[in-house]
Protein backbone atom coordinates (compact mmCIF):
# COMPACT_ATOMS: atom_id res chain seq x y z
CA UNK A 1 0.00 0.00 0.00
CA UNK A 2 1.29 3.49 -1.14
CA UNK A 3 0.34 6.77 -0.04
CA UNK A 4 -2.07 8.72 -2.08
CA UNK A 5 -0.92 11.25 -4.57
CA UNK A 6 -0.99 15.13 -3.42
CA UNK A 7 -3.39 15.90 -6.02
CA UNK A 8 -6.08 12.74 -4.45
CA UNK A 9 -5.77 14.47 -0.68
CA UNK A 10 -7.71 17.01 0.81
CA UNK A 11 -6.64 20.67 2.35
CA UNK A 12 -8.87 22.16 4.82
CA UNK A 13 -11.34 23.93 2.73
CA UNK A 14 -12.53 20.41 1.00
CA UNK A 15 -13.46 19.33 4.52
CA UNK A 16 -15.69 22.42 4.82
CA UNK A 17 -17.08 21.88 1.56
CA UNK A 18 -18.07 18.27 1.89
CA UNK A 19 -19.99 18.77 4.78
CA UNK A 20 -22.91 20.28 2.89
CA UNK A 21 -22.47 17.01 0.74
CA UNK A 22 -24.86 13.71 -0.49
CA UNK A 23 -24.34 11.42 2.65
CA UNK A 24 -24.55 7.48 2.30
CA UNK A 25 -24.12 5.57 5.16
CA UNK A 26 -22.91 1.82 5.53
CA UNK A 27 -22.78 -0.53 8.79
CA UNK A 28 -19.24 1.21 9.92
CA UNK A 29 -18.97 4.13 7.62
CA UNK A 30 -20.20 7.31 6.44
CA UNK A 31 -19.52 9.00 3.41
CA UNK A 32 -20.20 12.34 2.40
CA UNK A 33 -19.29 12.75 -1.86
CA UNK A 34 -19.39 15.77 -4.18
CA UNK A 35 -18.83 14.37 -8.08
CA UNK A 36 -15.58 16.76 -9.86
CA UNK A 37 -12.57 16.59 -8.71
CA UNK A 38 -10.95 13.22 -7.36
CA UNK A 39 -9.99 13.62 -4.00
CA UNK A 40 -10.58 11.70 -0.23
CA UNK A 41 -10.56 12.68 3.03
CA UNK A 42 -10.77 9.88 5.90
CA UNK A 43 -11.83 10.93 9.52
CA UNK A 44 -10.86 8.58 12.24
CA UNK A 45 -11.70 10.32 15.40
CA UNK A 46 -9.99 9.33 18.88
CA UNK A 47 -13.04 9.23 21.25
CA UNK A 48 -13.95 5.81 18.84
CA UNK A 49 -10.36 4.41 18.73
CA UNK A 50 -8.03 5.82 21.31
CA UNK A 51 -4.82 3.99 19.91
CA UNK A 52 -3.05 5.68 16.90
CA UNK A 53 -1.95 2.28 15.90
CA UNK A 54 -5.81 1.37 15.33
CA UNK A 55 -6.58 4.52 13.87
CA UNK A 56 -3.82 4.62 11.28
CA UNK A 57 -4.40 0.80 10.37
CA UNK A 58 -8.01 2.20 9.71
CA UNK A 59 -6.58 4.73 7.23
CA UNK A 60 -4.28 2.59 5.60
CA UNK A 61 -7.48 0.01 4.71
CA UNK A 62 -9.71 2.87 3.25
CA UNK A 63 -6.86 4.74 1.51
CA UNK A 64 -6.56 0.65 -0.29
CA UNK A 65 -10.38 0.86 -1.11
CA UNK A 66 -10.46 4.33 -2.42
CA UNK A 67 -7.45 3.31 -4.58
CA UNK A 68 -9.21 0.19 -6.20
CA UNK A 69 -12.40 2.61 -6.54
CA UNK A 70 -9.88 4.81 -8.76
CA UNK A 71 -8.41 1.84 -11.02
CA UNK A 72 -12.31 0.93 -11.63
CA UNK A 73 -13.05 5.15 -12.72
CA UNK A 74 -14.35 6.17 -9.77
CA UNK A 75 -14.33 10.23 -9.97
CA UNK A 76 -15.59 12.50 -7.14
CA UNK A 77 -14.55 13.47 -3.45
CA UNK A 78 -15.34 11.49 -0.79
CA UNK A 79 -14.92 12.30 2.93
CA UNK A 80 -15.07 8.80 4.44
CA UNK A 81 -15.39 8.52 8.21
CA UNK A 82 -15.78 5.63 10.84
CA UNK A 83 -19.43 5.80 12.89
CA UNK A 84 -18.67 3.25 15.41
CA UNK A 85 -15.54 0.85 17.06
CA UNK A 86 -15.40 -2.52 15.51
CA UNK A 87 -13.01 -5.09 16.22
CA UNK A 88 -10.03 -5.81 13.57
CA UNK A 89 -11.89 -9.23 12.32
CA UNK A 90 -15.69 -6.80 11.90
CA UNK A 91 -13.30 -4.07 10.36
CA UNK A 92 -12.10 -7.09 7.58
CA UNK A 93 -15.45 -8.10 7.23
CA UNK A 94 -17.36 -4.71 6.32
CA UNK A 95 -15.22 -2.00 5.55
CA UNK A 96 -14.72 -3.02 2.48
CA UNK A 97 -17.87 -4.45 1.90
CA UNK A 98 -19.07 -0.61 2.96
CA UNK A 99 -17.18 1.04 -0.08
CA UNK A 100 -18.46 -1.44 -2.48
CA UNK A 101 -22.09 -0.85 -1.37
CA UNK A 102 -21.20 2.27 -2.13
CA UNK A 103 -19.65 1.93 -5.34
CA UNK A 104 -22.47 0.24 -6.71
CA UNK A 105 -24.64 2.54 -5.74
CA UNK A 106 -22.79 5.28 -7.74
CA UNK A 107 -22.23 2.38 -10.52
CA UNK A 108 -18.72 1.98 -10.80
CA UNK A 109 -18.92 -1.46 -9.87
């Protein structure tokens, strides 16, 4: 897994912006998307995970899914964040499972 390329990652005004944006919610994960401009932001927030180990591993998973979303087309920002703690093993199980919901929904899949 690589990082994602400057142009794919957010500054702070994208964050404002995609607040006002289409929401879809999974099991684990909401995600807020605006169609233009490919870009992702992932929110993790400490009062759900207090270990930065967890939280980065977190990261690391979604940054793979929104890669494979942008080898199938996928073209819009997302702001992806977690709604609840889930154990490594639930995290394997939906996550992923989340962003393909997802994907289909928007048809890129």
């Amino acid at each position: 897994m690589s990082a994602l390329a400057k142009q794919h990652r957010f500054c702070s005004s994208d964050f404002i912006r995609l607040h006002r944006a289409k929401k879809y919610s999974g099991k684990i994960i909401n995600i807020r998307f605006l169609e233009g401009t490919t870009k992702a932001g992932f929110q993790v927030k400490k009062k759900i995970f207090k270990l930065a180990v967890d939280r980065n591993y977190i990261k690391r998973i979604l940054k793979e899914c929104f890669r494979v979303g942008l080898l199938k087309g996928f073209q819009g920002s997302v702001l992806i964040s977690i709604k609840r703690h889930v154990t490594r093993q639930e995290l394997a199980e939906t996550l992923c499972g989340d962003w393909n919901d997802f994907m289909r929904k928007l048809k890129y899949v």
